[in-house]
PDB file of N, CA and C in Angstrom:
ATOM      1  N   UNK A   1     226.579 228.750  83.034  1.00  0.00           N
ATOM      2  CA  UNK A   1     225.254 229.043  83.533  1.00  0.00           C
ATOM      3  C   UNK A   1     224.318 229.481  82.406  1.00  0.00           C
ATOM      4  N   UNK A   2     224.662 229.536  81.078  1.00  0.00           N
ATOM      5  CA  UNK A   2     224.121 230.242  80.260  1.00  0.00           C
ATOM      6  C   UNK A   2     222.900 229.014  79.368  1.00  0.00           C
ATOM      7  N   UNK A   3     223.156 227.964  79.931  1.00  0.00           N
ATOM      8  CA  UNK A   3     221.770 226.717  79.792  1.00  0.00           C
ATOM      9  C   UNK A   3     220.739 226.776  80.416  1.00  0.00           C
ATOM     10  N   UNK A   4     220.676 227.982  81.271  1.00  0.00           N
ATOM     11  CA  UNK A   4     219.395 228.132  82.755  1.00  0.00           C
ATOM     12  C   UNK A   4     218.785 229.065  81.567  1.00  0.00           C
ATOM     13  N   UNK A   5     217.308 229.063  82.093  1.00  0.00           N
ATOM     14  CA  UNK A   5     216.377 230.107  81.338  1.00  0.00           C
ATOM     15  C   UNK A   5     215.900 230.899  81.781  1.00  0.00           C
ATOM     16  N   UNK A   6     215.470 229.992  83.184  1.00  0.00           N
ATOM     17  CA  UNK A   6     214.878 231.016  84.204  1.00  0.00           C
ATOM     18  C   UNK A   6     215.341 231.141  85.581  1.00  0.00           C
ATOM     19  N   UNK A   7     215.018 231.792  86.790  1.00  0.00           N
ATOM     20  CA  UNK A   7     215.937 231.671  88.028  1.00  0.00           C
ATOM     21  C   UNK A   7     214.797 232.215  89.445  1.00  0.00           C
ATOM     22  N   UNK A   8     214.517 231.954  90.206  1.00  0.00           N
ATOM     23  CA  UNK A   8     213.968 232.374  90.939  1.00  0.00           C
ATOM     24  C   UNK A   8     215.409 232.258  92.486  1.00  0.00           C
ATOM     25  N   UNK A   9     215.598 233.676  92.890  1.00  0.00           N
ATOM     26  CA  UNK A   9     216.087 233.380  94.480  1.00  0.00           C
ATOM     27  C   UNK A   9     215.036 233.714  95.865  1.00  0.00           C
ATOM     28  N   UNK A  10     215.977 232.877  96.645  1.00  0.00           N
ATOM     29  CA  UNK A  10     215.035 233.087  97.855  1.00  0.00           C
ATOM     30  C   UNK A  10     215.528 233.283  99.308  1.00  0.00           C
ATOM     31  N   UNK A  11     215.393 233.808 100.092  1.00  0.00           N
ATOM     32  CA  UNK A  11     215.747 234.464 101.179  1.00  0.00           C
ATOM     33  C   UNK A  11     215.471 234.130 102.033  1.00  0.00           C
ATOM     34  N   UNK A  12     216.080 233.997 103.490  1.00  0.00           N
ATOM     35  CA  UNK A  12     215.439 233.463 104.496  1.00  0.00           C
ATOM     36  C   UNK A  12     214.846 234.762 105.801  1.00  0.00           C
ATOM     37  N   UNK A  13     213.761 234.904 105.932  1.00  0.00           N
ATOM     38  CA  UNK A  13     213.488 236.018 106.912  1.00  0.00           C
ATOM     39  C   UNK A  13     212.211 235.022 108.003  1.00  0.00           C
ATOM     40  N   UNK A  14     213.493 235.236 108.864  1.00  0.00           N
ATOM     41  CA  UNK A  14     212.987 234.922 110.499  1.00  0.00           C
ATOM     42  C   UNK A  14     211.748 234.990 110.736  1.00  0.00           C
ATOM     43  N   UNK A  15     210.761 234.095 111.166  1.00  0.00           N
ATOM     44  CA  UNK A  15     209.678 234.505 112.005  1.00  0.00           C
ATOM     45  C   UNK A  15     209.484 235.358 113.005  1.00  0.00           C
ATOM     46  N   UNK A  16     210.816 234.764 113.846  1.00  0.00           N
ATOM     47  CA  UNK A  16     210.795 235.797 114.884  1.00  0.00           C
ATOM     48  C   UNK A  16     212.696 236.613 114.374  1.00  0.00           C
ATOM     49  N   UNK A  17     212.193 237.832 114.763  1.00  0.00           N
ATOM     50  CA  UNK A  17     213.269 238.293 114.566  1.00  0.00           C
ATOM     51  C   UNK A  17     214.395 238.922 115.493  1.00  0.00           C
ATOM     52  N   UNK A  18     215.728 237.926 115.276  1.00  0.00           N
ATOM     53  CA  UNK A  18     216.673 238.434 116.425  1.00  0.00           C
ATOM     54  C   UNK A  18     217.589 239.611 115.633  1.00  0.00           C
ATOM     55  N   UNK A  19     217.514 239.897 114.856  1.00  0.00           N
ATOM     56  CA  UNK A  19     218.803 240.837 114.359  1.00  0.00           C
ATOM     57  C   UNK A  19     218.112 242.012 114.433  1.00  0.00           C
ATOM     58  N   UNK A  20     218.684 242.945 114.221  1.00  0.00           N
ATOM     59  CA  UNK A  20     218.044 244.413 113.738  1.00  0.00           C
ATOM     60  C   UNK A  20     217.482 244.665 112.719  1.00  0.00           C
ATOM     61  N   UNK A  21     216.308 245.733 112.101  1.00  0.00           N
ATOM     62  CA  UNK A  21     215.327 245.533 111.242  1.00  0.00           C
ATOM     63  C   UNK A  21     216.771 246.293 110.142  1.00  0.00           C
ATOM     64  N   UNK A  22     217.526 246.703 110.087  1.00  0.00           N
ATOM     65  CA  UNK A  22     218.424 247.294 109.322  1.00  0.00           C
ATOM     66  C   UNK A  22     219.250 246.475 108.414  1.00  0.00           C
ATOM     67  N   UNK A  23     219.892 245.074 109.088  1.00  0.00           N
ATOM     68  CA  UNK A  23     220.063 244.297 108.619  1.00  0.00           C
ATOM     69  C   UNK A  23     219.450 243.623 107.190  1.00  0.00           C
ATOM     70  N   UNK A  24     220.325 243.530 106.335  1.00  0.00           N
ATOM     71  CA  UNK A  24     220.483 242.588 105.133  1.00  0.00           C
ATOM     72  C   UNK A  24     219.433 241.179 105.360  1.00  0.00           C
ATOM     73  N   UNK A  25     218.728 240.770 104.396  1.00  0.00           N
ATOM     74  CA  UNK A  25     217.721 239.490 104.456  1.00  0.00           C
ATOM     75  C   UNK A  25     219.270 239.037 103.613  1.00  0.00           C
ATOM     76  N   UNK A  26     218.901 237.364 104.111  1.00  0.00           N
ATOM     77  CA  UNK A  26     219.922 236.949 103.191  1.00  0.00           C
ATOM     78  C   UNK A  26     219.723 235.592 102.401  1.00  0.00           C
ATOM     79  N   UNK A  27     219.853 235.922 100.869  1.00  0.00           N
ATOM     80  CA  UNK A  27     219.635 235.221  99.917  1.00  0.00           C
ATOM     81  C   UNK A  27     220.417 233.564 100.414  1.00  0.00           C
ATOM     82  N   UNK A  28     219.057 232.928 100.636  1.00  0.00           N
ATOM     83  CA  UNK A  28     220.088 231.012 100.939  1.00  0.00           C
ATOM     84  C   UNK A  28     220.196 230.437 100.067  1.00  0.00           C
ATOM     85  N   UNK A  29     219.101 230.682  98.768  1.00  0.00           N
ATOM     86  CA  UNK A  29     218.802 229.318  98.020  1.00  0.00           C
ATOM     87  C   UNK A  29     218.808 230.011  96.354  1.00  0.00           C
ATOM     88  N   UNK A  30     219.481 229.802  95.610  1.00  0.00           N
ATOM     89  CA  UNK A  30     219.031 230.052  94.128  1.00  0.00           C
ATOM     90  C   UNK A  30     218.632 228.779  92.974  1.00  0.00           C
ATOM     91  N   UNK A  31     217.199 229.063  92.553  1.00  0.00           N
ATOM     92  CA  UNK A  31     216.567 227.929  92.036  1.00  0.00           C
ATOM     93  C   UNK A  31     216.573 228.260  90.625  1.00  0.00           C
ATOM     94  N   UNK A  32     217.843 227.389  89.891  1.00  0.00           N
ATOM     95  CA  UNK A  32     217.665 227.556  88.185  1.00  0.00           C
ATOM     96  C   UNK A  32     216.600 226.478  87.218  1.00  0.00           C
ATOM     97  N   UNK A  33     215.938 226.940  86.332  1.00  0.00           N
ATOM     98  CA  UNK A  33     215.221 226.253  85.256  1.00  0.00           C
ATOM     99  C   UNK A  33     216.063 226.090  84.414  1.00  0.00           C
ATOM    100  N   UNK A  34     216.095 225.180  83.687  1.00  0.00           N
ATOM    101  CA  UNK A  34     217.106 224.951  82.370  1.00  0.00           C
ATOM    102  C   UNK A  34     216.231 224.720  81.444  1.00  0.00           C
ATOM    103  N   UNK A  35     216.564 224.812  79.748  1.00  0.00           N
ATOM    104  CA  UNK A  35     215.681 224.811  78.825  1.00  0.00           C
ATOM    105  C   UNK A  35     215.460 223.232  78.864  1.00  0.00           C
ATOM    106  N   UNK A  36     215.538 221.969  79.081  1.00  0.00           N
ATOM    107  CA  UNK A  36     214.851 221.219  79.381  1.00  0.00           C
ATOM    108  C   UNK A  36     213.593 220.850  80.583  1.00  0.00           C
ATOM    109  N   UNK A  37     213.436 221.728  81.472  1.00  0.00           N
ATOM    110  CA  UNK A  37     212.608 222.331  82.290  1.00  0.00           C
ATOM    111  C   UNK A  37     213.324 221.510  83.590  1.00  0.00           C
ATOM    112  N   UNK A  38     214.592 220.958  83.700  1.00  0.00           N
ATOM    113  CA  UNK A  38     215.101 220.520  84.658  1.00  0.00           C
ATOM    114  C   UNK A  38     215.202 221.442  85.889  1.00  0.00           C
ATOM    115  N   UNK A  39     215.750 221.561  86.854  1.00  0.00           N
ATOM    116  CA  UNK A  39     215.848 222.372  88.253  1.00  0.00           C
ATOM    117  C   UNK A  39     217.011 222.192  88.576  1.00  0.00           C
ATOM    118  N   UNK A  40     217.747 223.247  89.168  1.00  0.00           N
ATOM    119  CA  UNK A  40     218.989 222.671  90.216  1.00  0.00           C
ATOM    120  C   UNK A  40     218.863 223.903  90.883  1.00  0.00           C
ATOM    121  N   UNK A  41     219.820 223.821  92.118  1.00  0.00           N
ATOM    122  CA  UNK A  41     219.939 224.179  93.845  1.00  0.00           C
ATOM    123  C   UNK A  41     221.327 224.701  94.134  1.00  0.00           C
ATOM    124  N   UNK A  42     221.653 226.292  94.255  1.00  0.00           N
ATOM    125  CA  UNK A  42     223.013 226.259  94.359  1.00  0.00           C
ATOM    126  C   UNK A  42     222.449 227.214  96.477  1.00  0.00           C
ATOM    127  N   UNK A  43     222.954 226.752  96.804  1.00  0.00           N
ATOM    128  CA  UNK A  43     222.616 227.350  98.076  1.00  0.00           C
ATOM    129  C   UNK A  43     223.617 227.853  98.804  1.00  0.00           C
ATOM    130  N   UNK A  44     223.868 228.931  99.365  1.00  0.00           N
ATOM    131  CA  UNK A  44     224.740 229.787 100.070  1.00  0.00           C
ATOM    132  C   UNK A  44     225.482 228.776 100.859  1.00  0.00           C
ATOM    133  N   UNK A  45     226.896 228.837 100.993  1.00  0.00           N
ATOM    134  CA  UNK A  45     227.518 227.828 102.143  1.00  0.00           C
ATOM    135  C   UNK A  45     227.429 228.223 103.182  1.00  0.00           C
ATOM    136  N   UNK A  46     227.190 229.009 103.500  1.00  0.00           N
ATOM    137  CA  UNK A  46     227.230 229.375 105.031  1.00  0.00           C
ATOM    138  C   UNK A  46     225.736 229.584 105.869  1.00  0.00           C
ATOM    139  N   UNK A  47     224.916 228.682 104.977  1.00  0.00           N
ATOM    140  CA  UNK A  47     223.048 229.148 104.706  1.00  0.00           C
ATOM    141  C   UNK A  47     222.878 228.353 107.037  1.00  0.00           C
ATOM    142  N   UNK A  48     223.267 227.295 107.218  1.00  0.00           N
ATOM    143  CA  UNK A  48     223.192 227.228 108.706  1.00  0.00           C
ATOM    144  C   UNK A  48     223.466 228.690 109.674  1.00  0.00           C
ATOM    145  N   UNK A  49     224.676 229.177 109.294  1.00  0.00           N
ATOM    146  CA  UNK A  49     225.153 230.037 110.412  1.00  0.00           C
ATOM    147  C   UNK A  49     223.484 231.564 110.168  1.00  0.00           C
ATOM    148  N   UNK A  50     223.207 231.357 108.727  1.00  0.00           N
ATOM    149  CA  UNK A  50     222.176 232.557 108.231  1.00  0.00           C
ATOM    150  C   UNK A  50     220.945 232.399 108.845  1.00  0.00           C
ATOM    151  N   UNK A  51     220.519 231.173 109.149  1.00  0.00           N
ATOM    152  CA  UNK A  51     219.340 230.656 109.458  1.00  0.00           C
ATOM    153  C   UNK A  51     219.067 230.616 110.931  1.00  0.00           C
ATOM    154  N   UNK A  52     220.506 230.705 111.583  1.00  0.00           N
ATOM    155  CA  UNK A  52     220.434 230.288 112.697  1.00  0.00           C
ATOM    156  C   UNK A  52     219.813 228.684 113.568  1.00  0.00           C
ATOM    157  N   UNK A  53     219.974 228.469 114.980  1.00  0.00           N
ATOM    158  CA  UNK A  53     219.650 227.379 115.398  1.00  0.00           C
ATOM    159  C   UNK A  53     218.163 227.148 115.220  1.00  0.00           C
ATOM    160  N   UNK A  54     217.590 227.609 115.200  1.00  0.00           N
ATOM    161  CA  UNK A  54     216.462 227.746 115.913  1.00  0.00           C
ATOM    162  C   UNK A  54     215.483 227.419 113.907  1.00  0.00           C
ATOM    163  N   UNK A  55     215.968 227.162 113.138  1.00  0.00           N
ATOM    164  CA  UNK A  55     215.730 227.263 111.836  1.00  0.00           C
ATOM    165  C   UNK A  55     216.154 226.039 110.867  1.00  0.00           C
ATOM    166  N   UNK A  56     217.433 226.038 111.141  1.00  0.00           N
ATOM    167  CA  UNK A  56     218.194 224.806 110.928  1.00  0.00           C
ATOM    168  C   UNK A  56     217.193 223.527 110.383  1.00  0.00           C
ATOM    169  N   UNK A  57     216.907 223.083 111.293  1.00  0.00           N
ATOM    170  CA  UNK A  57     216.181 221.191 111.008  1.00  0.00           C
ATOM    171  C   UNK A  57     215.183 221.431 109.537  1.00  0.00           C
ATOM    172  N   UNK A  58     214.566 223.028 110.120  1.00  0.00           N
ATOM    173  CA  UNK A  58     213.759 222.863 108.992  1.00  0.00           C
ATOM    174  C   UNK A  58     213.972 223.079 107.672  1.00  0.00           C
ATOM    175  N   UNK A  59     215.152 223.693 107.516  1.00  0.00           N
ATOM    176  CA  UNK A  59     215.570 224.197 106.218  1.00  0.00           C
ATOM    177  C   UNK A  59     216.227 222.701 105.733  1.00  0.00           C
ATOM    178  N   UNK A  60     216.958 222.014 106.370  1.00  0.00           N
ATOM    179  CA  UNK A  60     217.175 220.536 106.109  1.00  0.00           C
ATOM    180  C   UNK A  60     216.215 220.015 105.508  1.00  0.00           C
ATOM    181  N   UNK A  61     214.800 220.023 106.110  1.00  0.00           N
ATOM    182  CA  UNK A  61     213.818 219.094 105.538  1.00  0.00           C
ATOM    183  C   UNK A  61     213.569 219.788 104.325  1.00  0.00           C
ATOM    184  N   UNK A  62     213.489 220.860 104.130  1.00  0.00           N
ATOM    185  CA  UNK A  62     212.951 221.816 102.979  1.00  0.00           C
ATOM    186  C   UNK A  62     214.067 221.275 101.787  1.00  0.00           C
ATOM    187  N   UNK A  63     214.888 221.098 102.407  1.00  0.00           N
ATOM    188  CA  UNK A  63     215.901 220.971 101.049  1.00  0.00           C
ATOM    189  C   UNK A  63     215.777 219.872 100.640  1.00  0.00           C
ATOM    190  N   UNK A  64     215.981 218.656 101.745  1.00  0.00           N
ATOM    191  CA  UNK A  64     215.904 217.551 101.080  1.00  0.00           C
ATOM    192  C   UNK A  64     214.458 217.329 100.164  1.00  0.00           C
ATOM    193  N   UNK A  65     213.235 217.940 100.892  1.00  0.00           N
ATOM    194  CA  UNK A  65     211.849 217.700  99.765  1.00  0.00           C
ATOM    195  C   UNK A  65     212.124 218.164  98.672  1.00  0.00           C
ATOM    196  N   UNK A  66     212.932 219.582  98.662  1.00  0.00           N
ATOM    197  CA  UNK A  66     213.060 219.897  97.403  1.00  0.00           C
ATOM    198  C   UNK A  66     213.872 219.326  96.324  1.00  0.00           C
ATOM    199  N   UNK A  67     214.665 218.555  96.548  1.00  0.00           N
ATOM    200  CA  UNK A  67     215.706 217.859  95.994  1.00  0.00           C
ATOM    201  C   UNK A  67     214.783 216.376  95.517  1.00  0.00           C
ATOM    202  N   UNK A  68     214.027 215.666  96.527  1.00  0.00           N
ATOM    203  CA  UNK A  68     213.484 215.005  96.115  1.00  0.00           C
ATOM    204  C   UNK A  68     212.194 215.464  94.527  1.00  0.00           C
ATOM    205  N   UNK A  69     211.294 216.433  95.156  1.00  0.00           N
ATOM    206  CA  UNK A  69     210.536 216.559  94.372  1.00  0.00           C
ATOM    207  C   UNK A  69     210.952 217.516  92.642  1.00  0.00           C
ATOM    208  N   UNK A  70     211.876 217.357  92.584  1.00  0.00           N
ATOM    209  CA  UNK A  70     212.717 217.776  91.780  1.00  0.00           C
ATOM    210  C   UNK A  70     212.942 217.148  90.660  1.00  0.00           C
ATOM    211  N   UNK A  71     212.855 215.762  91.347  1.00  0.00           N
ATOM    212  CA  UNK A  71     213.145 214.899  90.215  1.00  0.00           C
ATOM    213  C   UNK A  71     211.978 213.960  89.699  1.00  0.00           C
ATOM    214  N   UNK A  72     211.039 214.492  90.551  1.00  0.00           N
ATOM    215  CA  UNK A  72     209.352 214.065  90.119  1.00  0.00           C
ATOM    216  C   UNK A  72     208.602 214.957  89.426  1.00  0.00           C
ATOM    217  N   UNK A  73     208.280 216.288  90.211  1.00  0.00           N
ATOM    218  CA  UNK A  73     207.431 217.415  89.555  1.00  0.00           C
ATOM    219  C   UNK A  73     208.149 218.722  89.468  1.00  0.00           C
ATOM    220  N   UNK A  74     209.510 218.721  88.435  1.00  0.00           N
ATOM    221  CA  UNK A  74     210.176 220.041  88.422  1.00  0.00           C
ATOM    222  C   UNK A  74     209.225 220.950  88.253  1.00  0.00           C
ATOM    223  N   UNK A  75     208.924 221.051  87.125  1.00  0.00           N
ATOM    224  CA  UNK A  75     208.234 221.943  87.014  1.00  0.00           C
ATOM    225  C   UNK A  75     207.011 222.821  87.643  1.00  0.00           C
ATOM    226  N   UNK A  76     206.434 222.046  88.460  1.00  0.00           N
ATOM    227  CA  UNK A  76     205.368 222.312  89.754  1.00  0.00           C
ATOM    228  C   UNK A  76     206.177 222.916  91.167  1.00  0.00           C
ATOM    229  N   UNK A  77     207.418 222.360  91.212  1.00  0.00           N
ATOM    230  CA  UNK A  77     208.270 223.074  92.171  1.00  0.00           C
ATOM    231  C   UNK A  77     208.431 224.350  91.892  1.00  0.00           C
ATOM    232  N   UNK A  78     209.016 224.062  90.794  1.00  0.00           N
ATOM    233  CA  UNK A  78     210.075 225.965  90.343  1.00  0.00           C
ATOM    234  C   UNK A  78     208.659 226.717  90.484  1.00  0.00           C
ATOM    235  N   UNK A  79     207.221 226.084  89.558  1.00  0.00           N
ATOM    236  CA  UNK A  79     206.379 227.571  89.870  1.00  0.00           C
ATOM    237  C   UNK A  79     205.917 227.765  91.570  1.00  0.00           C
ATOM    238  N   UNK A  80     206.392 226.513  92.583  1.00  0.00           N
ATOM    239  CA  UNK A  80     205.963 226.813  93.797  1.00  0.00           C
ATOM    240  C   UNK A  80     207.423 227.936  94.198  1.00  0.00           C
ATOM    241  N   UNK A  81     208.293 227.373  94.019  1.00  0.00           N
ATOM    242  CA  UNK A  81     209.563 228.285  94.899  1.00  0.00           C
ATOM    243  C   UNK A  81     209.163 229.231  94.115  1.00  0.00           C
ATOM    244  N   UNK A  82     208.824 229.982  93.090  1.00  0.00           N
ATOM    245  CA  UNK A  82     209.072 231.210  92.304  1.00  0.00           C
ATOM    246  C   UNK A  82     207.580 232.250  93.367  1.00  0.00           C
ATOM    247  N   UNK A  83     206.850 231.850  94.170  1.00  0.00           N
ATOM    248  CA  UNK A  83     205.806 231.868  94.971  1.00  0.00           C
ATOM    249  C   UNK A  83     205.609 232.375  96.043  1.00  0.00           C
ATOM    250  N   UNK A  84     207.250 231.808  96.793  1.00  0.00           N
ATOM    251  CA  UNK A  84     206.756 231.669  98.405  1.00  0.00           C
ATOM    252  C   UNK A  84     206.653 233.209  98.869  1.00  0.00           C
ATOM    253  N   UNK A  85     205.397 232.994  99.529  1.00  0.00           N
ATOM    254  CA  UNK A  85     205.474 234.263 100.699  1.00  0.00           C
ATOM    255  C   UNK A  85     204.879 234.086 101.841  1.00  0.00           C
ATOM    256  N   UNK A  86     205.029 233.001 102.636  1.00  0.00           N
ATOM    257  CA  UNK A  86     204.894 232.619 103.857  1.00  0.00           C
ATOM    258  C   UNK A  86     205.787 232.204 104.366  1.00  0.00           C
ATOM    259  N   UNK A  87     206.265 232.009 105.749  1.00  0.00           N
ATOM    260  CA  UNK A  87     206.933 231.340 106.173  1.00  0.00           C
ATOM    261  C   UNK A  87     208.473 232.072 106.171  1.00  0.00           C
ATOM    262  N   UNK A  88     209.621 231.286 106.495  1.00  0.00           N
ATOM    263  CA  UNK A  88     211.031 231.876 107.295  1.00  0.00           C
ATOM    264  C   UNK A  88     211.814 231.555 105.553  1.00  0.00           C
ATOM    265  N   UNK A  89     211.186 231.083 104.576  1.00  0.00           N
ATOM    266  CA  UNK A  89     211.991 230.973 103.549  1.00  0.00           C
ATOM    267  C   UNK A  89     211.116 231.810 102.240  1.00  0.00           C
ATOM    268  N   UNK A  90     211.126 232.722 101.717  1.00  0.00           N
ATOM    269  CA  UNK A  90     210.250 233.360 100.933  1.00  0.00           C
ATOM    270  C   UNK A  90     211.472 234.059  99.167  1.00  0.00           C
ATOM    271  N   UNK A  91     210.369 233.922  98.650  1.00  0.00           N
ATOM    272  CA  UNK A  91     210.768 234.218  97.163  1.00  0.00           C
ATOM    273  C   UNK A  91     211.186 235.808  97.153  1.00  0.00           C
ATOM    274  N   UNK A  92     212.321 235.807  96.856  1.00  0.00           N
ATOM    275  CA  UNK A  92     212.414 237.547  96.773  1.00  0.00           C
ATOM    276  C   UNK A  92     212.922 237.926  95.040  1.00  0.00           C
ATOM    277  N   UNK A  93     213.378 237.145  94.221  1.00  0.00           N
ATOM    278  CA  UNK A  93     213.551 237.413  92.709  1.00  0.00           C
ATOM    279  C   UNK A  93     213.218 236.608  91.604  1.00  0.00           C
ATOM    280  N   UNK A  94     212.164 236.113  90.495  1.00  0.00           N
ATOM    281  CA  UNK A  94     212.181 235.264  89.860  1.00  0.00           C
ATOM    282  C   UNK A  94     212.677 236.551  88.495  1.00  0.00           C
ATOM    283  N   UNK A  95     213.108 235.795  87.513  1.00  0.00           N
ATOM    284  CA  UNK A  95     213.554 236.102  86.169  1.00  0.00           C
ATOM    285  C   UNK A  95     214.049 235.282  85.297  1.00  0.00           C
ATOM    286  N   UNK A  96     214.009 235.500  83.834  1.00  0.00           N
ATOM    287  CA  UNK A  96     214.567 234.934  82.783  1.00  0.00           C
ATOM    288  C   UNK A  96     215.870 234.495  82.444  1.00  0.00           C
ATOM    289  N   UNK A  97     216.657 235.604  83.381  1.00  0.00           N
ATOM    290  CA  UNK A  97     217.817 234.859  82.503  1.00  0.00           C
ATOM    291  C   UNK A  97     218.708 236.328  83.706  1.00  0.00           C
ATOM    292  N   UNK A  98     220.123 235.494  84.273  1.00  0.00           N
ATOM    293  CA  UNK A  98     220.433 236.886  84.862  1.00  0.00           C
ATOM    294  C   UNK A  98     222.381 236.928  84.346  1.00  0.00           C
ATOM    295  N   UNK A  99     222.603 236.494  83.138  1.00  0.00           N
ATOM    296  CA  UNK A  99     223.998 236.741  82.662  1.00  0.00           C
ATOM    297  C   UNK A  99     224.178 237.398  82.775  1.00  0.00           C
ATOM    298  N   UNK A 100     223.366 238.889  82.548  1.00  0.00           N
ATOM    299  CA  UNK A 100     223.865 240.313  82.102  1.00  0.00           C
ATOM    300  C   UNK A 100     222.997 241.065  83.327  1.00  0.00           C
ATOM    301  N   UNK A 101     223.162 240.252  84.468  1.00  0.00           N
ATOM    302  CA  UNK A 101     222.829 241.035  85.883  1.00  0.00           C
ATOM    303  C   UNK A 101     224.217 240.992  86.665  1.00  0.00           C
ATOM    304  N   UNK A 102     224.854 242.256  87.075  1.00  0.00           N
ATOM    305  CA  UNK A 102     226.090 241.822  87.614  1.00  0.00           C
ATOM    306  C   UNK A 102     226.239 241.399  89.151  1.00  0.00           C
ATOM    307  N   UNK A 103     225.007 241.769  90.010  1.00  0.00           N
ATOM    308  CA  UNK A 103     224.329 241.763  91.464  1.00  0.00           C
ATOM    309  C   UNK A 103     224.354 240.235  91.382  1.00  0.00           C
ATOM    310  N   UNK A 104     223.656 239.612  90.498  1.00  0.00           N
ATOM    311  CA  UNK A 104     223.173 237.775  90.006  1.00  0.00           C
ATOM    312  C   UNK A 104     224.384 237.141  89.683  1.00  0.00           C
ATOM    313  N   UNK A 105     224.818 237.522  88.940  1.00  0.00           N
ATOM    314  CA  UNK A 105     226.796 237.202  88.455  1.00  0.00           C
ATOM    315  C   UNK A 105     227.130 236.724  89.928  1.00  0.00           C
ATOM    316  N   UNK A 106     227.402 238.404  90.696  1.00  0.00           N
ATOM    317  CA  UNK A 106     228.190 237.899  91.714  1.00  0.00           C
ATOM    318  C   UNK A 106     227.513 237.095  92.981  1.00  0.00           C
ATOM    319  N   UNK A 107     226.529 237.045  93.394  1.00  0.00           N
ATOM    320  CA  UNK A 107     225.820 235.761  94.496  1.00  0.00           C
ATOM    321  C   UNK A 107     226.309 234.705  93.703  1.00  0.00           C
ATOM    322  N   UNK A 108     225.912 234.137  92.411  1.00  0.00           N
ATOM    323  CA  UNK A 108     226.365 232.852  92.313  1.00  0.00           C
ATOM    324  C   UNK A 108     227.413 232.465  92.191  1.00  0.00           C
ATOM    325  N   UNK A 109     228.363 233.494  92.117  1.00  0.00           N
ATOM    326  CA  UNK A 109     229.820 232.829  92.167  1.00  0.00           C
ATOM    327  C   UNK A 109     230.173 232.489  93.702  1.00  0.00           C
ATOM    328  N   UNK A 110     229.155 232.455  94.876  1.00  0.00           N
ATOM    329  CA  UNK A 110     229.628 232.171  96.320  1.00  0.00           C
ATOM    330  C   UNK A 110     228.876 230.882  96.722  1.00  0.00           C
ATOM    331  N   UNK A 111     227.777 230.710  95.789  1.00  0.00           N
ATOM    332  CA  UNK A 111     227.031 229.737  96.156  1.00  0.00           C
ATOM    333  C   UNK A 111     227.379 227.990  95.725  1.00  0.00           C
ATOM    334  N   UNK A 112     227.184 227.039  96.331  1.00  0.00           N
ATOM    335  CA  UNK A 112     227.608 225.552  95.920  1.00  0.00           C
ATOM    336  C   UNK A 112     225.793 225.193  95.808  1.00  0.00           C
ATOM    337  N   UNK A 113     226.362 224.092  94.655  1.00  0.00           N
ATOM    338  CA  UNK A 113     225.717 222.718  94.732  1.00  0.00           C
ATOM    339  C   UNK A 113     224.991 222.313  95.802  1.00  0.00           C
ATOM    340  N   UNK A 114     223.496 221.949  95.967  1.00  0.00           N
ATOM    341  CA  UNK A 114     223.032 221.752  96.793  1.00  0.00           C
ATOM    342  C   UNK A 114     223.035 219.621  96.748  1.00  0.00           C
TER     343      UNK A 114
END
């Protein structure tokens, strides 16, 4: 992981909300920059059961645009995901570099390949 430069994660918080306000937001999506300004997608495996039904289709479409536009306007993506604050999928960490974060260490060792 030590070819990424930069990293933005992102979280999914409900529009409407069924859980308790106590409850954990939970990180779905981590978006790496690499020093060629490339992008990649490691996303929580279990990001359906997080999202719930009612969320689902759309996070599908979200991914696949993002996957598409990825390989057109990386760089216009990463500064949009590094951004979001609308909506059931929102930006909660961008940074430089998180080797020597041990919180960052351990999420990505659970997350796959999008």
């Amino acid at each position: 992981m030590s070819r990424y430069t930069q990293f933005c994660t992102l979280e999914y918080r409900p529009l409407v909300r069924t859980v308790s306000l106590t409850d954990p937001m939970k990180v779905v999506l981590l978006v790496l920059r690499d020093e060629e300004g490339e992008i990649s997608f490691l996303v929580h495996p279990e990001w359906r059961r997080i999202v719930g039904n009612r969320d689902v289709e759309y996070f599908e479409s979200l991914f696949q645009d993002f996957l598409i536009r990825a390989k057109v306007q990386p760089e216009l993506l990463f500064k949009h995901l590094c951004g979001l604050c609308v909506g059931p999928l929102v930006t909660k960490e961008v940074g430089q570099s998180f080797v020597d974060d041990p919180l960052l260490g351990e999420l990505t060792s659970g997350l796959i390949k999008l």
